[in-house]
Protein backbone atom coordinates (compact mmCIF):
# COMPACT_ATOMS: atom_id res chain seq x y z
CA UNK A 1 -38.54 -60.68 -63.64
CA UNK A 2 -39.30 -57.64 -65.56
CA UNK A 3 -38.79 -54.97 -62.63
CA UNK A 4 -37.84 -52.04 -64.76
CA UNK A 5 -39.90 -49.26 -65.02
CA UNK A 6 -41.76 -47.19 -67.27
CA UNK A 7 -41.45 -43.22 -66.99
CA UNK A 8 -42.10 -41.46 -64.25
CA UNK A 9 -45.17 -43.47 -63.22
CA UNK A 10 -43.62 -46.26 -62.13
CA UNK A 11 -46.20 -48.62 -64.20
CA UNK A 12 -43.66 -51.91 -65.25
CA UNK A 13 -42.73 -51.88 -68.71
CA UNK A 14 -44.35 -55.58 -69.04
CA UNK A 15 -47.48 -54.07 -68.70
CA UNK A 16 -47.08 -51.16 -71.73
CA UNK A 17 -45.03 -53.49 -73.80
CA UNK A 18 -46.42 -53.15 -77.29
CA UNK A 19 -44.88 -56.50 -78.46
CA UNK A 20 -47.34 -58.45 -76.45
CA UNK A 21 -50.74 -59.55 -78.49
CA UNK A 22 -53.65 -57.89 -76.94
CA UNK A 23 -55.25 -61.32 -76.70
CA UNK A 24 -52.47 -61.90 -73.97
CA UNK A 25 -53.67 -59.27 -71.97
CA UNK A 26 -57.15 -59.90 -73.00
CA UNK A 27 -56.41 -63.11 -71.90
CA UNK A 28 -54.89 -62.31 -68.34
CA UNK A 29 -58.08 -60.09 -67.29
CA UNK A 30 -59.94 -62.76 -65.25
CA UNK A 31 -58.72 -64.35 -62.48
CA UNK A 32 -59.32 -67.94 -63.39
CA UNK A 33 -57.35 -67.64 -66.51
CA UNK A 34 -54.79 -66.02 -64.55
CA UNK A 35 -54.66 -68.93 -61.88
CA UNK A 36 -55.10 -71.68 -64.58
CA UNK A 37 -51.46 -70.29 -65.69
CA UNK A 38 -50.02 -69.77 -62.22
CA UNK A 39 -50.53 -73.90 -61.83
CA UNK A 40 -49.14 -74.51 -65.56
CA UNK A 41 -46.15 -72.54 -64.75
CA UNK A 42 -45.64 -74.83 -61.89
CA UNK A 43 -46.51 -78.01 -63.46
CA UNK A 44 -46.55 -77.06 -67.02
CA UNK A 45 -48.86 -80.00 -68.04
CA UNK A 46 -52.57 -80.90 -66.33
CA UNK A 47 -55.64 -83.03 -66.62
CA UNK A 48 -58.37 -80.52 -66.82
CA UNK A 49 -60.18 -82.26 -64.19
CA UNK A 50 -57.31 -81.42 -61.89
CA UNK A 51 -57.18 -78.36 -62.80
CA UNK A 52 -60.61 -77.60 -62.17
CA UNK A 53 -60.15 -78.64 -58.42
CA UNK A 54 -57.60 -76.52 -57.96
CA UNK A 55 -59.01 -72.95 -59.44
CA UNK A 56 -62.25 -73.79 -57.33
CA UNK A 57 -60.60 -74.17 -54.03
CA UNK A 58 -58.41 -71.11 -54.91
CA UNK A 59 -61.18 -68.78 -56.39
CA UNK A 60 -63.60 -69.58 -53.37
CA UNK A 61 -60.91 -70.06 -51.31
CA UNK A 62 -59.68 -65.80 -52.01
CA UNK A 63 -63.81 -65.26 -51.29
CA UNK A 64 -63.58 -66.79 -47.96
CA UNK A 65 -66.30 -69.05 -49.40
CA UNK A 66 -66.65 -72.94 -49.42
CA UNK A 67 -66.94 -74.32 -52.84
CA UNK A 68 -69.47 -77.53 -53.14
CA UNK A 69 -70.70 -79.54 -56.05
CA UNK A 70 -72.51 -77.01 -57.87
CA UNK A 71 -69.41 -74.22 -57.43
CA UNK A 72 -67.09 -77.48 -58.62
CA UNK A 73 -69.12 -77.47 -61.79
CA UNK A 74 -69.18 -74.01 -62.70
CA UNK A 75 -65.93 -73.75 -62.38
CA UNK A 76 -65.16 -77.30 -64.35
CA UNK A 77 -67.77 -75.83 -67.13
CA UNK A 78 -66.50 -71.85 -67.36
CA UNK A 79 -62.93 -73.91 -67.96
CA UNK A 80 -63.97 -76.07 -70.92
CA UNK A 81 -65.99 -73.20 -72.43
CA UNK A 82 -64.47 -69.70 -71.78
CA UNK A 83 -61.58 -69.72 -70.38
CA UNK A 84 -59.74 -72.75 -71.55
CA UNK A 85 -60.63 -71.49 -75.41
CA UNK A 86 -59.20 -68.13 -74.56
CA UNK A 87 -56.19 -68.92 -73.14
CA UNK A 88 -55.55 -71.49 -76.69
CA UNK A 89 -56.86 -68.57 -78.78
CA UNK A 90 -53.93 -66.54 -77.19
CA UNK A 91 -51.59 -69.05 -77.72
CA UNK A 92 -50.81 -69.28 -74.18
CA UNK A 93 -52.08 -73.20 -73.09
CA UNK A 94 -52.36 -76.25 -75.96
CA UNK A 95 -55.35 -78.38 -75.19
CA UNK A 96 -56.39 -81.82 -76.73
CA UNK A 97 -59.09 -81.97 -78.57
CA UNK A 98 -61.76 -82.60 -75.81
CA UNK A 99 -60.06 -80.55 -73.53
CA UNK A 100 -58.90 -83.44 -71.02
CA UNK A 101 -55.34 -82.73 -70.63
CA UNK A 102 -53.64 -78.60 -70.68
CA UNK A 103 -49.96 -77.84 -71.45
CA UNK A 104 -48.63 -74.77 -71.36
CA UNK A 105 -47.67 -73.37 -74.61
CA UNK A 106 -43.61 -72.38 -75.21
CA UNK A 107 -43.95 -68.65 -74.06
CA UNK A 108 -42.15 -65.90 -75.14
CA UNK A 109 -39.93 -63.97 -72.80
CA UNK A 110 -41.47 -61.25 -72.20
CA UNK A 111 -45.22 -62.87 -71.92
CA UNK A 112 -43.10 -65.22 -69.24
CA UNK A 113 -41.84 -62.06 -67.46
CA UNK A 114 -45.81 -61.03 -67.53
CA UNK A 115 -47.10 -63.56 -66.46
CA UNK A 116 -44.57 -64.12 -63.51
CA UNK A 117 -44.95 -60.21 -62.52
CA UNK A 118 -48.45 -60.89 -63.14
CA UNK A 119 -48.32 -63.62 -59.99
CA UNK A 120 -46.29 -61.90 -57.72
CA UNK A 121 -48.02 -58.57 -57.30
CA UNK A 122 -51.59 -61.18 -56.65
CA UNK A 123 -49.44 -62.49 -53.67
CA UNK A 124 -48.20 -59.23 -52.71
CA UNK A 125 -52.15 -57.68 -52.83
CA UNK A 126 -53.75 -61.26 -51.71
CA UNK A 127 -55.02 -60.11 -48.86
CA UNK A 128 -56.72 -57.01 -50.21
CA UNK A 129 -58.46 -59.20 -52.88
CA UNK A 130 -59.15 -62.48 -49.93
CA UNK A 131 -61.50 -59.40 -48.31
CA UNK A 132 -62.84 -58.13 -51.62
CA UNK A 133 -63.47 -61.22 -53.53
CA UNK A 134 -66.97 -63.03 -54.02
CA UNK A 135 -66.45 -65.80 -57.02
CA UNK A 136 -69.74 -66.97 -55.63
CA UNK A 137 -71.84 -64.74 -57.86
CA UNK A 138 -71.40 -66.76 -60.76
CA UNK A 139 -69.96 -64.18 -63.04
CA UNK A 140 -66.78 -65.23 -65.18
């Protein structure tokens, strides 16, 4: 998966490999992006609608919050207008064109390894971020 490290600061060379496009990592920097992939990698293909369910019982779900309509719908709209776009843009998901159904794109190997290094340390440090998290505020 990617263990090997960099240097004497044990940072994994995934994360300081210059072959990956910076709108990869750009890309990976918010947490529903990052979950939207976690599913994909699972599933590989989604309706958006689906998907949408899923990130908002996960992202309120790491807040200790409950999610209701209006949390549903933020989520379901940041999808279809940030994050969704970004994760194309970085060649990461392929979309339709109204955004109803997501595939994951054919990954390179190392963006794989990323990704799935990516997910494990979030399990490995979920608690820490189940106590820290508030997806409530609305930001993206």
């Amino acid at each position: 998966m990617g263990t090997d490290r960099n240097g004497a600061d044990g940072i994994p060379d995934v994360l300081v490999d210059t072959s990956i496009d910076e709108s990869v990592f750009r890309a990976l920097s918010e947490r529903p992006r990052r979950y939207a992939l976690y599913v994909l990698l699972d599933r590989e293909s989604i309706e958006t609608s689906e998907l949408a369910d899923i990130l908002t019982g996960w992202l309120y779900a790491a807040g200790h919050g409950m999610a209701g309509l209006e949390e549903h719908e933020r989520v379901r709209r940041d999808l279809h207008h940030v994050h969704l776009p970004m994760l194309v843009d970085a060649g990461l998901v392929e979309c339709d064109e109204a955004y109803t159904v997501v595939e994951l794109s054919a990954l390179r190997v190392r963006v794989l390894e990323l990704l799935q290094w990516s997910r494990a340390y979030e399990r490995e440090t979920s608690r820490d971020v189940r106590s820290t998290t508030d997806y409530r505020s609305g930001e993206v």
